[in-house]
N, C-alpha and C. Protein backbone atom coordinates (compact mmCIF):
# COMPACT_ATOMS: atom_id res chain seq x y z
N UNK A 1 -14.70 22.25 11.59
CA UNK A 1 -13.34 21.76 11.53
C UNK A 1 -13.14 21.01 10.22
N UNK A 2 -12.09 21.42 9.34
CA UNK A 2 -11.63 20.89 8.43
C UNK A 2 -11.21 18.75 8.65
N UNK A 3 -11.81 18.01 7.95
CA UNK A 3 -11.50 16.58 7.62
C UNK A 3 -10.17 16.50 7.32
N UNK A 4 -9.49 16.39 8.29
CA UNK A 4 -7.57 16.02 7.20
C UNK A 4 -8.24 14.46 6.65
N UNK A 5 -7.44 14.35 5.98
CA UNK A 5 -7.16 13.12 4.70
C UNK A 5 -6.40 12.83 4.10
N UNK A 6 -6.31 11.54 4.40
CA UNK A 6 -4.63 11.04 3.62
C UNK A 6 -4.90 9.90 3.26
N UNK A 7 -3.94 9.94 1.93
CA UNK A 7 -3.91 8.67 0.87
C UNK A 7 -2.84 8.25 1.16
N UNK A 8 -2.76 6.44 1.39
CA UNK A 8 -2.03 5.78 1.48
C UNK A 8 -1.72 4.84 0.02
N UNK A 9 -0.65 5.51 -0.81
CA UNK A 9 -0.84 4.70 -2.24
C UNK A 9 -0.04 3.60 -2.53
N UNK A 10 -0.14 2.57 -3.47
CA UNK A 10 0.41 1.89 -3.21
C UNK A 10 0.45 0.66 -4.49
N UNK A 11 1.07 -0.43 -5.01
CA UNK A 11 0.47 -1.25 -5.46
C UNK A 11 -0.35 -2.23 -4.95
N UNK A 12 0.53 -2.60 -3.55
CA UNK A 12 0.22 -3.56 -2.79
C UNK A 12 -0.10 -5.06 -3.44
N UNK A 13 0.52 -5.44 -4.01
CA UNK A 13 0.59 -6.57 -5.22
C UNK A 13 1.92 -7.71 -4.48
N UNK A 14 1.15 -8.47 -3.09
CA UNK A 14 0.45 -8.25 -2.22
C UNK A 14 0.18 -7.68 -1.05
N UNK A 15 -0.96 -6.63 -0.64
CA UNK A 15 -0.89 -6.71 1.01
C UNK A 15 -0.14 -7.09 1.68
N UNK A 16 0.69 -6.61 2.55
CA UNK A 16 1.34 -7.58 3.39
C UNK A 16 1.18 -7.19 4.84
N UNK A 17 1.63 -7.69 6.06
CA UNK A 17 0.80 -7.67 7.11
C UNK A 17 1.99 -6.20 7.17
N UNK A 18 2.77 -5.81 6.86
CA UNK A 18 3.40 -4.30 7.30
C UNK A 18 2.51 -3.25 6.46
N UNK A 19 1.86 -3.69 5.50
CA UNK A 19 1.13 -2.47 4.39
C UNK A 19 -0.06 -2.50 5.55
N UNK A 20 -0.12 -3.04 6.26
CA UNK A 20 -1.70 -3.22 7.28
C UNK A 20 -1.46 -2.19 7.82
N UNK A 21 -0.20 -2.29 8.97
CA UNK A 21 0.34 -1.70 9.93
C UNK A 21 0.22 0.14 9.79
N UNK A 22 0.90 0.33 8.54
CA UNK A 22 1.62 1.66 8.44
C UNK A 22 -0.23 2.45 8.08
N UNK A 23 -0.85 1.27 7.61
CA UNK A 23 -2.62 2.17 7.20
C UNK A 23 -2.96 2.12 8.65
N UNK A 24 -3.16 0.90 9.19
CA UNK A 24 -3.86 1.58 10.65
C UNK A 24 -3.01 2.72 11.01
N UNK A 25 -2.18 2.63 11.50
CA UNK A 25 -1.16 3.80 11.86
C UNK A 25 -1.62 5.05 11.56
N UNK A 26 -1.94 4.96 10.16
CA UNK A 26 -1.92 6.41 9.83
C UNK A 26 -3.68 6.97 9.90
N UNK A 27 -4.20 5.75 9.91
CA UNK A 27 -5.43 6.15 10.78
C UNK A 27 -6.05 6.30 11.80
N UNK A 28 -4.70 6.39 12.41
CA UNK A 28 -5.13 6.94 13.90
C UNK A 28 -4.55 8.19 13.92
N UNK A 29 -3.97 9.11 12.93
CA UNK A 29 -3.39 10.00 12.41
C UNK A 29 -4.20 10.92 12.21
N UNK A 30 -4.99 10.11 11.13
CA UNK A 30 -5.78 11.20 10.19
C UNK A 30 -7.41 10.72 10.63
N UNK A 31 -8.32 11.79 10.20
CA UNK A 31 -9.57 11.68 10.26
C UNK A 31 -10.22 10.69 8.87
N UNK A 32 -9.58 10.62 7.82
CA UNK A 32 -10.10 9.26 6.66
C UNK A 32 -8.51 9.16 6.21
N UNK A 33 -8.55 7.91 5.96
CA UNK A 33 -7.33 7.69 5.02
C UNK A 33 -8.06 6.92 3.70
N UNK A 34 -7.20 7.34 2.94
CA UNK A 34 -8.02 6.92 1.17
C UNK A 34 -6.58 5.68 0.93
N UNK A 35 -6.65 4.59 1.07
CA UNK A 35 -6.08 3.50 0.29
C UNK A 35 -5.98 3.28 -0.92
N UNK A 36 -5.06 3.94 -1.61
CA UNK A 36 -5.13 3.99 -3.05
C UNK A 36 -4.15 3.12 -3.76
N UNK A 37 -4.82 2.48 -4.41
CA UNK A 37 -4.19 0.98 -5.49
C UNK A 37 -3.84 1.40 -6.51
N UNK A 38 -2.90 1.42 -6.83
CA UNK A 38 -2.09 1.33 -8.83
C UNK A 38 -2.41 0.33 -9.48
N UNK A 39 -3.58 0.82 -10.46
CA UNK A 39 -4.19 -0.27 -11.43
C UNK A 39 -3.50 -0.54 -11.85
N UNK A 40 -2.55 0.22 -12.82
CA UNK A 40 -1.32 -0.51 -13.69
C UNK A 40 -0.13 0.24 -13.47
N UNK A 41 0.76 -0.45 -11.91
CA UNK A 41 2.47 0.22 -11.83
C UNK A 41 3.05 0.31 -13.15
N UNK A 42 3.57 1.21 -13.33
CA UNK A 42 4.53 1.32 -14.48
C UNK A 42 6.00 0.24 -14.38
N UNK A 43 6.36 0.20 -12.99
CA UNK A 43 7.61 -0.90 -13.31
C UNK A 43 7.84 -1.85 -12.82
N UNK A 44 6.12 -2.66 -12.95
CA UNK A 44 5.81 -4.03 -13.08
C UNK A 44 4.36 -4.19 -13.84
N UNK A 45 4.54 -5.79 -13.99
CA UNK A 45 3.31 -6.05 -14.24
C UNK A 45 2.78 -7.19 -13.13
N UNK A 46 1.63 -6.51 -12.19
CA UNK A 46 1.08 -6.88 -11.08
C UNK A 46 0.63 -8.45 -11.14
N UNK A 47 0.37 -9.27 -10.38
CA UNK A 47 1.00 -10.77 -10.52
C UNK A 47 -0.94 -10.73 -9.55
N UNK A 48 -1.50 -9.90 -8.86
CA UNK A 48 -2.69 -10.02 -8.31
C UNK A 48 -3.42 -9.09 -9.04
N UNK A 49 -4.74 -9.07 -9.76
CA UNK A 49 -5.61 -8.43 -10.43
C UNK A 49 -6.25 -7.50 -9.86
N UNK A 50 -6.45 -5.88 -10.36
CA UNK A 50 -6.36 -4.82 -9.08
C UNK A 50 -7.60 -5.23 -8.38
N UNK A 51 -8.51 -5.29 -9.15
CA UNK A 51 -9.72 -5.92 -8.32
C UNK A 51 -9.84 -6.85 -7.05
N UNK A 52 -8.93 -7.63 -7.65
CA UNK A 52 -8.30 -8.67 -5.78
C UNK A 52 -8.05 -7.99 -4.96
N UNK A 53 -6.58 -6.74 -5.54
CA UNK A 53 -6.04 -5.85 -4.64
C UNK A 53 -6.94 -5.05 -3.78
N UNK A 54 -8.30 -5.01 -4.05
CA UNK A 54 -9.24 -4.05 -3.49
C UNK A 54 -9.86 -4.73 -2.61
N UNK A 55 -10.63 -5.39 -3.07
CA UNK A 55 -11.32 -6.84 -2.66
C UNK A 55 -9.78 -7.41 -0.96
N UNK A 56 -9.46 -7.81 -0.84
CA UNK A 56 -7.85 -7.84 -0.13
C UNK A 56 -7.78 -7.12 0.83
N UNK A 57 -7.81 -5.99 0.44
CA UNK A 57 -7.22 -4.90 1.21
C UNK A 57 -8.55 -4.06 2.12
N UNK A 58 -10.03 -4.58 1.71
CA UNK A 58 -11.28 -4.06 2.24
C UNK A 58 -11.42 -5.48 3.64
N UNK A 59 -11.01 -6.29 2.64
CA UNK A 59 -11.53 -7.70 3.89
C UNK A 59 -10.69 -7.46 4.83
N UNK A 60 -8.94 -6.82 4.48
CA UNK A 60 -7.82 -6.88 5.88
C UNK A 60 -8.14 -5.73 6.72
N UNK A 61 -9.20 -4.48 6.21
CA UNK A 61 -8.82 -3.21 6.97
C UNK A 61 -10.63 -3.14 7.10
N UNK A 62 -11.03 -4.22 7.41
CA UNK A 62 -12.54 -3.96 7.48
C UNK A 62 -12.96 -3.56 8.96
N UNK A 63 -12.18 -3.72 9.92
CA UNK A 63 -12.58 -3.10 11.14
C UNK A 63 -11.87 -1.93 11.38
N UNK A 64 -11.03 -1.25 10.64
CA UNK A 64 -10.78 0.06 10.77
C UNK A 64 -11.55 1.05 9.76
N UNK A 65 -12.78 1.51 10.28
CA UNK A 65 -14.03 2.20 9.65
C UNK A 65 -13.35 3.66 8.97
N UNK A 66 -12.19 4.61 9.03
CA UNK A 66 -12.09 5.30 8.57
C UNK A 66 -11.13 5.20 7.30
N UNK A 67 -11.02 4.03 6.94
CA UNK A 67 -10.10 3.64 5.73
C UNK A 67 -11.56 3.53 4.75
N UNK A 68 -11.05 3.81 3.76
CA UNK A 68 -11.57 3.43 2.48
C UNK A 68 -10.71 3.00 1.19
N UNK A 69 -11.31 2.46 0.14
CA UNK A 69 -9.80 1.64 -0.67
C UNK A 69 -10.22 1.66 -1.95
N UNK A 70 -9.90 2.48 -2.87
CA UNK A 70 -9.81 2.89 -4.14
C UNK A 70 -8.64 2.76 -5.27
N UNK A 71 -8.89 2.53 -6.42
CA UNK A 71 -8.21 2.28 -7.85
C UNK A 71 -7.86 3.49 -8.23
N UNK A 72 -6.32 3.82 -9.08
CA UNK A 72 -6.29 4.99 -9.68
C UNK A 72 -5.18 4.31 -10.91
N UNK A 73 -5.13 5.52 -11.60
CA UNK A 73 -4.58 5.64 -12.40
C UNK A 73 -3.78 6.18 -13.10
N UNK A 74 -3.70 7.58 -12.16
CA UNK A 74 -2.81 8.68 -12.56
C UNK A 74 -2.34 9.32 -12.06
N UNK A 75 -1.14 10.72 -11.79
CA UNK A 75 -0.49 10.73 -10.82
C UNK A 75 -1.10 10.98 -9.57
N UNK A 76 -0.68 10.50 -8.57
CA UNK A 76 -0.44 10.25 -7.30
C UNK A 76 -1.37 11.02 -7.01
N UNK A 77 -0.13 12.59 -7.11
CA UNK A 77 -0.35 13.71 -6.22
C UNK A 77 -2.20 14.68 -7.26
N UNK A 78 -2.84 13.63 -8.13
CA UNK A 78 -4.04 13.89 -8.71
C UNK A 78 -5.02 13.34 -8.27
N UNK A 79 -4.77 11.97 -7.95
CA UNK A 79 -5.21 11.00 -7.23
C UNK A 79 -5.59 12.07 -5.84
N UNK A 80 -4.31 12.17 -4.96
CA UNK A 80 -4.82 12.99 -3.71
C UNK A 80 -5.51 14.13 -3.77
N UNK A 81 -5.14 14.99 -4.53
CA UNK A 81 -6.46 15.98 -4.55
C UNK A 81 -8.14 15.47 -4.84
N UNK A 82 -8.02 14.49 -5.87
CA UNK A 82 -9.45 14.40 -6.03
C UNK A 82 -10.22 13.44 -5.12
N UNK A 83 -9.26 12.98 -3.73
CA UNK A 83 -9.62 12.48 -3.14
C UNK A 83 -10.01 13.13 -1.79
N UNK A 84 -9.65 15.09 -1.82
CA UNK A 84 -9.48 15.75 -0.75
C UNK A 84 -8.11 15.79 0.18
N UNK A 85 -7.82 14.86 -0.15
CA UNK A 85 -6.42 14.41 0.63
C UNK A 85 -5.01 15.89 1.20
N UNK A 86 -4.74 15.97 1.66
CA UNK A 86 -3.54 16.82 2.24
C UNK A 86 -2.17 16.53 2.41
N UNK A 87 -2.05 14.91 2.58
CA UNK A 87 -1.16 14.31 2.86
C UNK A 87 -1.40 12.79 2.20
N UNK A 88 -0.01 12.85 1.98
CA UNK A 88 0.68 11.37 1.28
C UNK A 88 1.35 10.52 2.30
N UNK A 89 0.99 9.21 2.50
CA UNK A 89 1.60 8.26 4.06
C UNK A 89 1.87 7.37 3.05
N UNK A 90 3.85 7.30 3.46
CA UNK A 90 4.13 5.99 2.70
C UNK A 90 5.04 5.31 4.15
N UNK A 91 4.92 4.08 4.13
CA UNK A 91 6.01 3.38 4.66
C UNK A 91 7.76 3.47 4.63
N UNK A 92 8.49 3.11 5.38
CA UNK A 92 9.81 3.36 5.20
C UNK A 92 10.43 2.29 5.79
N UNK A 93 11.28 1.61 5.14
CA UNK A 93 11.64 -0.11 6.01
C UNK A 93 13.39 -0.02 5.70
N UNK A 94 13.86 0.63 4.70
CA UNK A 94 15.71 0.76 5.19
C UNK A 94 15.41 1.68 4.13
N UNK A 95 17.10 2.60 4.17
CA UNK A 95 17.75 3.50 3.65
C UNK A 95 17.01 3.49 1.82
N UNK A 96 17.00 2.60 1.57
CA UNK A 96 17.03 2.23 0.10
C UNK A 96 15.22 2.61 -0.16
N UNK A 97 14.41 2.82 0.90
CA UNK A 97 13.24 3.15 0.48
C UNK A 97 13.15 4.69 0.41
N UNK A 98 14.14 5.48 1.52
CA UNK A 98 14.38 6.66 1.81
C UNK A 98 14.59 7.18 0.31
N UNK A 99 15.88 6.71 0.01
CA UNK A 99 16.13 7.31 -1.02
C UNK A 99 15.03 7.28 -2.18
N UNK A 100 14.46 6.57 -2.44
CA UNK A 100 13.62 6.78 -3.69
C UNK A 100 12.24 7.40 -3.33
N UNK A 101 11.79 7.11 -1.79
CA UNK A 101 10.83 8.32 -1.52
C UNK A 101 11.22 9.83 -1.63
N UNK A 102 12.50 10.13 -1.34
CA UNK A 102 12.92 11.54 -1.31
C UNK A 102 12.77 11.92 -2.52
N UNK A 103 12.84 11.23 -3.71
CA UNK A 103 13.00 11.65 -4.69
C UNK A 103 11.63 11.87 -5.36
N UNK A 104 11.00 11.11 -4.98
CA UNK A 104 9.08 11.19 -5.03
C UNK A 104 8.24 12.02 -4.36
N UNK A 105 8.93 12.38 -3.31
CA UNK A 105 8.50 13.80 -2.63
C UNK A 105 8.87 15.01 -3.37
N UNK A 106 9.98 15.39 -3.44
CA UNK A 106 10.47 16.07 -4.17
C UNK A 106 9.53 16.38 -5.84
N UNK A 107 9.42 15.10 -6.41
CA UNK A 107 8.59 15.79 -7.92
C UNK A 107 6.98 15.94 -7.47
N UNK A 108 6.50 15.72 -6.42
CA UNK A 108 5.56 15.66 -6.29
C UNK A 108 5.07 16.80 -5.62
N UNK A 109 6.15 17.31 -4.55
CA UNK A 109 6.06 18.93 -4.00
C UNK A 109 5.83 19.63 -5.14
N UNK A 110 6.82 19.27 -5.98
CA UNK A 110 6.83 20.15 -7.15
C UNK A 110 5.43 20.42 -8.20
N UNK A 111 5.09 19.48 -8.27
CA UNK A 111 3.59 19.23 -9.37
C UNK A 111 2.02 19.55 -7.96
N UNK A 112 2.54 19.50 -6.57
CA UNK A 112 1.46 19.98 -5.79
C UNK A 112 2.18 20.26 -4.70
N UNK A 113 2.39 21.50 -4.67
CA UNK A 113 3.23 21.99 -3.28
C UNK A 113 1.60 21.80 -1.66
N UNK A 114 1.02 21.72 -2.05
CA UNK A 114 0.03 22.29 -1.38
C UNK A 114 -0.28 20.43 -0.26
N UNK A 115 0.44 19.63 -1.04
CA UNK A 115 -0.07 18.29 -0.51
C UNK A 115 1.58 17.50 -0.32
N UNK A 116 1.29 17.56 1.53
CA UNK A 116 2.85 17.16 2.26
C UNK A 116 2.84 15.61 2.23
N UNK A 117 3.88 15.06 2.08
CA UNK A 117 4.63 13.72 2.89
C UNK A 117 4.77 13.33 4.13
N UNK A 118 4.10 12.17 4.37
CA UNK A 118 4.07 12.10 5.81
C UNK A 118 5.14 10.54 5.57
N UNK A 119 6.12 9.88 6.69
CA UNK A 119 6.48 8.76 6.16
C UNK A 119 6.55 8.50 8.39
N UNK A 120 5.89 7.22 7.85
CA UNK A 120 5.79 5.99 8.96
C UNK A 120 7.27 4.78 8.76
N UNK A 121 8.07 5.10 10.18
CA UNK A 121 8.75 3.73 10.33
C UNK A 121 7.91 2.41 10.42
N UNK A 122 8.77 1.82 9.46
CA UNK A 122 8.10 0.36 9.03
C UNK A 122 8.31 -0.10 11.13
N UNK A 123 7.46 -0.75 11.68
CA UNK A 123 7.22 -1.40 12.72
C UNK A 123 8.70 -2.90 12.58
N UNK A 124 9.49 -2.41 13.72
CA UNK A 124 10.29 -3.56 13.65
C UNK A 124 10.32 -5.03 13.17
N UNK A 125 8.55 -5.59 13.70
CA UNK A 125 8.90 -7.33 13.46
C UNK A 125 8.31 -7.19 11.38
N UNK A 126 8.17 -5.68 10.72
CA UNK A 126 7.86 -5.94 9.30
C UNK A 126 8.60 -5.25 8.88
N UNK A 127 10.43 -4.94 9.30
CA UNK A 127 10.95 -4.14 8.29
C UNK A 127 11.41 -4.84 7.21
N UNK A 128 11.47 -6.47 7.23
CA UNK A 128 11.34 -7.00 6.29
C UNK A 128 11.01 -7.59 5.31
N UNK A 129 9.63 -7.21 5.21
CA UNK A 129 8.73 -7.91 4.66
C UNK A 129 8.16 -6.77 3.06
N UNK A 130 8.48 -8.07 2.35
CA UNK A 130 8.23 -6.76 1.15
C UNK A 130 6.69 -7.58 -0.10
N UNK A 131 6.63 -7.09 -1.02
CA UNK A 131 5.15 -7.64 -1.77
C UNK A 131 6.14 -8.29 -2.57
N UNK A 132 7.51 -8.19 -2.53
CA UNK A 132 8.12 -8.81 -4.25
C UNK A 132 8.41 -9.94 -3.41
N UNK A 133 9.07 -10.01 -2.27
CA UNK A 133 9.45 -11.23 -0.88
C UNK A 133 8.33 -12.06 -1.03
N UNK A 134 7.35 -11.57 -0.85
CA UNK A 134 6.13 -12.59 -0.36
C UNK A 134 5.74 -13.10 -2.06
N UNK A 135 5.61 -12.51 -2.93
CA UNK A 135 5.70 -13.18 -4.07
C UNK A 135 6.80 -13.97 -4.51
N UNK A 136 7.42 -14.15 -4.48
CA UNK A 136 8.96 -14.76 -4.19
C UNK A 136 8.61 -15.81 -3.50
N UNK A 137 8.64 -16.31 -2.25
CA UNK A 137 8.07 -17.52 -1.25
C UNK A 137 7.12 -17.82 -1.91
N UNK A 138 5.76 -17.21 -2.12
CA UNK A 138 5.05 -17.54 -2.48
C UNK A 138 4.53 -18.88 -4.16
N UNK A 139 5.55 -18.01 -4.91
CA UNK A 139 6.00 -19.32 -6.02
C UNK A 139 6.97 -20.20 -5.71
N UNK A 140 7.49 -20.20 -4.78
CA UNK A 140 8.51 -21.49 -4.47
C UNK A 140 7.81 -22.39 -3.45
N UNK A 141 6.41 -21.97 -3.27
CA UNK A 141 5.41 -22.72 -2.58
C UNK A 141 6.13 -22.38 -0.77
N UNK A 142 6.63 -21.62 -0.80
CA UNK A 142 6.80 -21.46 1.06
C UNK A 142 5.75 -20.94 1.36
N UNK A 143 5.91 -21.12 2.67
CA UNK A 143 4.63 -20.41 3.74
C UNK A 143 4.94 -19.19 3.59
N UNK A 144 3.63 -18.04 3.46
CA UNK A 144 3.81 -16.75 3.77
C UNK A 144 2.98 -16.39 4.78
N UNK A 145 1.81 -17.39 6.01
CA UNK A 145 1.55 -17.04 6.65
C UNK A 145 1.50 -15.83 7.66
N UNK A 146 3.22 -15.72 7.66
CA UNK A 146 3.01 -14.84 9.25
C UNK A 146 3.53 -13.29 8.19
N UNK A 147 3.49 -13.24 7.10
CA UNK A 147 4.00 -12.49 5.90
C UNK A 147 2.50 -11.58 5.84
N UNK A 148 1.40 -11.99 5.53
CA UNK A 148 0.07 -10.95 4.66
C UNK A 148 -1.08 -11.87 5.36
N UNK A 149 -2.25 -10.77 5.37
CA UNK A 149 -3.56 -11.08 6.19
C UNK A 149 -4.03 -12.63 5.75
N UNK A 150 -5.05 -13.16 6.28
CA UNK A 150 -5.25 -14.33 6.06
C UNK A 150 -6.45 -14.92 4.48
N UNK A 151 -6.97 -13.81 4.20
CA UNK A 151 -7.56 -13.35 3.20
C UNK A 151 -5.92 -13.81 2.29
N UNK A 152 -4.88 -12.86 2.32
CA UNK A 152 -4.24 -13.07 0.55
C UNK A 152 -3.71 -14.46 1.02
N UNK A 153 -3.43 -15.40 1.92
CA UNK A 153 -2.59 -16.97 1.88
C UNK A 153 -4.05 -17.95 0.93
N UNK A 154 -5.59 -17.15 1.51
CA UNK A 154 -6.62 -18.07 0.51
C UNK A 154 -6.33 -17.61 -0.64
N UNK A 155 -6.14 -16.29 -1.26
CA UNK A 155 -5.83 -15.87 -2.61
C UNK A 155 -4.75 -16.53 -3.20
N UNK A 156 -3.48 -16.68 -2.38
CA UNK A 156 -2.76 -17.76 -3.00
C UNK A 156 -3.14 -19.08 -3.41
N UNK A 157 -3.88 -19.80 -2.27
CA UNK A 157 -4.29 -21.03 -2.21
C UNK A 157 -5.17 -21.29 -3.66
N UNK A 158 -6.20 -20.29 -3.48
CA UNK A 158 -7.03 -20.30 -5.06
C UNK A 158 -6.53 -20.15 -6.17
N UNK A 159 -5.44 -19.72 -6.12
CA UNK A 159 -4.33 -19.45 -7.56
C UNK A 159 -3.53 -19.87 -7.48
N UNK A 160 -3.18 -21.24 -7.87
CA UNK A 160 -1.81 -21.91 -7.42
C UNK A 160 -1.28 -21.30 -9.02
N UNK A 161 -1.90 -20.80 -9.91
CA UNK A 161 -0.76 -20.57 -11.08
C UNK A 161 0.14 -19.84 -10.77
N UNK A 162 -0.13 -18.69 -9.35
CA UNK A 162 0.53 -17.52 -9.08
C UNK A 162 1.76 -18.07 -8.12
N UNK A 163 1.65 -19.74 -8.02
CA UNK A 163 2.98 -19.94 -6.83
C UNK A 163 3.86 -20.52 -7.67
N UNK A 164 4.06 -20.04 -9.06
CA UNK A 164 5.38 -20.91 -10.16
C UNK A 164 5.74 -19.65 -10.94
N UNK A 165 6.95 -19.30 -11.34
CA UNK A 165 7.70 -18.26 -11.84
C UNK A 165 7.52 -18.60 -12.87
């Protein structure tokens, strides 16, 4: 029997307890899911060092054994092949994510028809919760507790440079 595999990509700059959600989710989906980090997003510059992001995201998903959590660098849908992958799992939390996933599906069918879109409703109590939100609170010194695993509130705590704009 063929391994399905799916990459969950992402910046995740930070984790947040809905980026948890939609990976377990989709690993109860798939037989491995590949957690894949954007070393350097193109339309930002990441405020957590990808290395944290890895480091982060291994300590929050460490009891779900079929995740694994990897760095990339280049497109996506290259990323998923050389990861085996079949499928792409992104989150979806309102209209406004729709639209710019459709449009990412779309060039990405295009550059690998062979590797589908899968998209997970964001879980009600995290359709609001976003990585720019929690960075946001996060420099105005609010609580982001009930926001990202308990791992990134110490990452804040250790970097107070990261709680001032």
């Amino acid at each position: 029997m063929t391994k399905r595999v799916a990459i969950c990509p992402g910046s995740y700059d930070p984790v947040t307890l809905g980026h948890i959600d939609i990976i377990q989710r989709a690993a109860d989906l798939f037989d491995h899911v590949v957690v894949g980090v954007v070393r350097r997003p193109k339309h930002k510059e990441p405020l957590i060092p990808a290395d944290d992001r890895v480091a982060l995201l291994q300590e929050s998903l460490a009891d779900v054994p079929n995740v694994t959590v990897e760095t990339f660098s280049d497109l996506v849908v290259e990323f998923a092949k050389r990861s085996g992958a079949t499928a792409l799992v992104k989150g979806l939390r309102a209209v406004s994510d729709f639209e710019w996933e459709f449009q990412m599906q779309q060039l990405n069918k295009h550059l690998a028809p062979d590797i589908e879109s899968v998209y997970l409703a964001a879980s009600g109590r995290y359709m609001f919760v976003s990585s720019s939100g929690v960075r946001e609170i996060a420099a105005f010194g609010g609580s982001v507790e009930n926001l990202v695993p308990p791992c990134v509130v110490r990452w804040f705590d250790d970097h107070p440079s990261s709680r001032t704009l």
